[in-house]
N, C-alpha and C. Protein backbone atom coordinates (compact mmCIF):
# COMPACT_ATOMS: atom_id res chain seq x y z
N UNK A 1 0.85 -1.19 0.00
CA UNK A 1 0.00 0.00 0.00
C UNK A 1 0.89 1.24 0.00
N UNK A 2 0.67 2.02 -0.94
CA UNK A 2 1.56 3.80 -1.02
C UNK A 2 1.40 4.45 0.54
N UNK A 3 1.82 5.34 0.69
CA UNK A 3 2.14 6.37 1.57
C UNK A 3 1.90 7.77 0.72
N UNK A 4 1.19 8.48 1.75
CA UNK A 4 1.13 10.04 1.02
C UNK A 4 2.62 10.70 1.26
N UNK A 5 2.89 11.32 0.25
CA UNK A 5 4.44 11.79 0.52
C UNK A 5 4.53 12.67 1.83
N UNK A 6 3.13 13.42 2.26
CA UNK A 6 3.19 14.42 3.50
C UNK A 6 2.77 13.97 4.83
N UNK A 7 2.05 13.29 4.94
CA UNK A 7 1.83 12.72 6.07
C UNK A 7 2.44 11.27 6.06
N UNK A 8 2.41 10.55 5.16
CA UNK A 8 2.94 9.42 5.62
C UNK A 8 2.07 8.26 6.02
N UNK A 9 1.07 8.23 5.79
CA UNK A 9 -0.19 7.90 6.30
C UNK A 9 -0.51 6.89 4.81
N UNK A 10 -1.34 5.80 4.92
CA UNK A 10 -1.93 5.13 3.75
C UNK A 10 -3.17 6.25 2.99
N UNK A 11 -2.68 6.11 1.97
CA UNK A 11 -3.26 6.93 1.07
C UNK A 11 -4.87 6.26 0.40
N UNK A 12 -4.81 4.94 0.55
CA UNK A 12 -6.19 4.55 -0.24
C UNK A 12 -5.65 4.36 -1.49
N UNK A 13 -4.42 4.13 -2.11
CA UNK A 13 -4.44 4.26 -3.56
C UNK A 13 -4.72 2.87 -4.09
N UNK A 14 -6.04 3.04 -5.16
CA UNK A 14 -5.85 2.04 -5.73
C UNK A 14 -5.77 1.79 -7.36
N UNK A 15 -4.79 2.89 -7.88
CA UNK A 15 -4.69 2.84 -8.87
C UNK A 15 -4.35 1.71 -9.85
N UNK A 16 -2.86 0.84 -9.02
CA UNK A 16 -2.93 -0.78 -9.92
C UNK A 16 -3.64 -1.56 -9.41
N UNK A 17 -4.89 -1.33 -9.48
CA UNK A 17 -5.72 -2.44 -9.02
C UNK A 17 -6.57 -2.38 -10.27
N UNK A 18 -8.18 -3.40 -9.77
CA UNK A 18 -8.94 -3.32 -11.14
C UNK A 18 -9.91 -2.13 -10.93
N UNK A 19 -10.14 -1.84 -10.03
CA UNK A 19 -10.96 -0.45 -9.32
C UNK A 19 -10.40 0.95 -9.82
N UNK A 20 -11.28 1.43 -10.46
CA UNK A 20 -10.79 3.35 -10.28
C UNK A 20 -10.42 3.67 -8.88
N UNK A 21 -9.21 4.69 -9.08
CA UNK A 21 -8.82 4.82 -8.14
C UNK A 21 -9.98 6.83 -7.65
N UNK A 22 -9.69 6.85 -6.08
CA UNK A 22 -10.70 8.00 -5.79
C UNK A 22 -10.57 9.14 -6.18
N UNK A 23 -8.98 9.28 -6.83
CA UNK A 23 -8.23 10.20 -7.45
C UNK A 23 -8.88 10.97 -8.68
N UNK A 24 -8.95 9.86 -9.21
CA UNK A 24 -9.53 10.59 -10.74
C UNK A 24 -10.49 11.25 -11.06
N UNK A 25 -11.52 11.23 -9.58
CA UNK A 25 -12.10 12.34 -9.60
C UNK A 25 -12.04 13.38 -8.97
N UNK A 26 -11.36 13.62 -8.16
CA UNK A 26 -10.88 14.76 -7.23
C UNK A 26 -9.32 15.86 -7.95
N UNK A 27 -9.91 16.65 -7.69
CA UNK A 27 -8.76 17.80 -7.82
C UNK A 27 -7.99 18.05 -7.01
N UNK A 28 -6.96 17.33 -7.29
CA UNK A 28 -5.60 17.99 -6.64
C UNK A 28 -5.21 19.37 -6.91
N UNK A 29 -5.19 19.86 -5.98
CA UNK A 29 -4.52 21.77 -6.29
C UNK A 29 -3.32 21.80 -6.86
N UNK A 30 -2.83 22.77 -7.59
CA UNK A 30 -1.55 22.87 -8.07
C UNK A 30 -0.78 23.17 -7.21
N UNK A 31 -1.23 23.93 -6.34
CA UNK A 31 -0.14 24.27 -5.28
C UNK A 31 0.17 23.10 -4.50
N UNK A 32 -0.51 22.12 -3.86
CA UNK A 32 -0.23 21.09 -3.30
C UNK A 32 0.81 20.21 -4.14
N UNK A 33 0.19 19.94 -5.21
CA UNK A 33 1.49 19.57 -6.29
C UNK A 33 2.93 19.86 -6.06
N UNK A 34 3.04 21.31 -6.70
CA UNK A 34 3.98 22.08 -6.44
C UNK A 34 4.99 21.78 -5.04
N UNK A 35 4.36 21.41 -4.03
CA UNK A 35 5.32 20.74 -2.87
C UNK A 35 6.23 19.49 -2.91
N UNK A 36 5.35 19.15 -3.79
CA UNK A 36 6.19 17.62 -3.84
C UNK A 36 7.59 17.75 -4.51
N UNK A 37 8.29 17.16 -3.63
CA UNK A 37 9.91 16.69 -4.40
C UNK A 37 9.79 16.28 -6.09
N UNK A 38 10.75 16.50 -6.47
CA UNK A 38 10.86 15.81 -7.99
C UNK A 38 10.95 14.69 -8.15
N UNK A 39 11.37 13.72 -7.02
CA UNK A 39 10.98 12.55 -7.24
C UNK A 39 9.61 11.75 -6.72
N UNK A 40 9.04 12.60 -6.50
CA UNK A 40 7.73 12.28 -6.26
C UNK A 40 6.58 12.67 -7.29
N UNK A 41 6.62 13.70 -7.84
CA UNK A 41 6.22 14.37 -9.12
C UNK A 41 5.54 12.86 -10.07
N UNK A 42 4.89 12.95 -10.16
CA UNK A 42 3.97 11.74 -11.13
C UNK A 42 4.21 10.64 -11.09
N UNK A 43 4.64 10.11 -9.23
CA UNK A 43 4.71 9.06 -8.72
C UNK A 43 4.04 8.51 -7.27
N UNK A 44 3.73 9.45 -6.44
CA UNK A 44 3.43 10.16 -5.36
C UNK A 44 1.87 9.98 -5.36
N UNK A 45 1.25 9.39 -4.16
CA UNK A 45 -0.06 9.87 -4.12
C UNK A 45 -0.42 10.48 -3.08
N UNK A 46 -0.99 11.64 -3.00
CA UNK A 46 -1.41 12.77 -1.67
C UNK A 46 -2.99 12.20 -1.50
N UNK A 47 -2.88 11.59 0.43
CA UNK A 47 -3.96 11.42 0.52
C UNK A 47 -4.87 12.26 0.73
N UNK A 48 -6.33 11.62 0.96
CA UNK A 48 -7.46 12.38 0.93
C UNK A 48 -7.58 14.05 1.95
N UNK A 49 -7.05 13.30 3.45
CA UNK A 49 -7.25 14.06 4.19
C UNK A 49 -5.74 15.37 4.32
N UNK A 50 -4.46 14.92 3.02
CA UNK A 50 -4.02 16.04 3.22
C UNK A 50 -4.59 17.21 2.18
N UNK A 51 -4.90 16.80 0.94
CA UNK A 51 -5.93 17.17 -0.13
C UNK A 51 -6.83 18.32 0.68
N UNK A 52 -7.84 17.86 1.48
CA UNK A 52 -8.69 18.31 2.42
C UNK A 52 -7.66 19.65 2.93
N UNK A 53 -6.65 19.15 4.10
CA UNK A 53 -6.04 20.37 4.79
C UNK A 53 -5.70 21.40 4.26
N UNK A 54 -5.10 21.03 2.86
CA UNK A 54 -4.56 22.17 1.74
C UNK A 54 -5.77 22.73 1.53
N UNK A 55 -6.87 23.00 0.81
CA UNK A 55 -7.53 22.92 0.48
C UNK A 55 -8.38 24.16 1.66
N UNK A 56 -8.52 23.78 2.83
CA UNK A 56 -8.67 24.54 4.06
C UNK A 56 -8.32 25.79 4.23
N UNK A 57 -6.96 25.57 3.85
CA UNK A 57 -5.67 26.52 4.23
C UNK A 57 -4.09 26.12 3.78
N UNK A 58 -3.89 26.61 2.85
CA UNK A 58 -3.08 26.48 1.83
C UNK A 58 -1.64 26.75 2.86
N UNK A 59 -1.61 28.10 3.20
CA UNK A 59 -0.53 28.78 3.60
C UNK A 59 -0.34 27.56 5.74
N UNK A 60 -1.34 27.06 5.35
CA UNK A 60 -1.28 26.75 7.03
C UNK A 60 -0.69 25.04 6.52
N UNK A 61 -1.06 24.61 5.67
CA UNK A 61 -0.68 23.27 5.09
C UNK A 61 0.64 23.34 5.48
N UNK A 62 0.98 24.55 3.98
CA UNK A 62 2.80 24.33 3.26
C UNK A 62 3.60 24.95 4.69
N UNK A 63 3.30 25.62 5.58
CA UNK A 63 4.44 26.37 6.89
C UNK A 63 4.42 24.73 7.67
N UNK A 64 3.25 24.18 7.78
CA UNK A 64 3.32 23.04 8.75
C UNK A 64 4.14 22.07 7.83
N UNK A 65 4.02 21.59 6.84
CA UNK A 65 5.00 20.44 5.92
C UNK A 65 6.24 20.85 6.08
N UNK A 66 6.53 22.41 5.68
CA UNK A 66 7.49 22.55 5.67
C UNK A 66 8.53 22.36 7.02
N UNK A 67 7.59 23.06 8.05
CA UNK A 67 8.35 22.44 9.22
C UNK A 67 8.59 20.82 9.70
N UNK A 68 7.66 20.35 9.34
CA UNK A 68 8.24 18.91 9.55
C UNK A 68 8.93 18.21 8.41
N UNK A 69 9.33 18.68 7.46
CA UNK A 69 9.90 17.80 6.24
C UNK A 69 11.06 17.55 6.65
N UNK A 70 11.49 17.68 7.59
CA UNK A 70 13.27 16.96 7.78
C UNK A 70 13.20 16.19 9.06
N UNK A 71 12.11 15.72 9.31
CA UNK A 71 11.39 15.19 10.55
C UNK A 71 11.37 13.45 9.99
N UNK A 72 10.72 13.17 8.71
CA UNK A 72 10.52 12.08 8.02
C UNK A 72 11.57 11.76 7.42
């Protein structure tokens, strides 16, 4: 099972499976995008509930990731 690159948390992905995954219908923000490492970039799945937090509060998301990204 994936990991969301920001929390770390199971993401739900079930993209190689035979099921649509919950993704394909939800909008990921660009800015949330935009956080991800380059090696995560169109490999990476951001789960639901960080989707949600961004989404909330953009600027309250990226200060909190950012402070913990050298934490993981």
């Amino acid at each position: 099972m994936k990991r969301c690159p920001f929390c770390h948390e199971h993401n739900d992905c079930s993209v190689q499976s035979d099921q649509a995954c919950w993704c394909f219908n939800t909008h990921v923000p660009s800015g949330l995008l935009a956080l991800l490492s380059e090696g995560d970039v169109n490999r990476a799945c951001v789960c639901q509930q960080c989707i949600e937090k961004y989404r909330r509060s953009p600027v309250i998301f990226e200060r909190h990731w950012r402070s913990n990204d050298n934490k993981h």
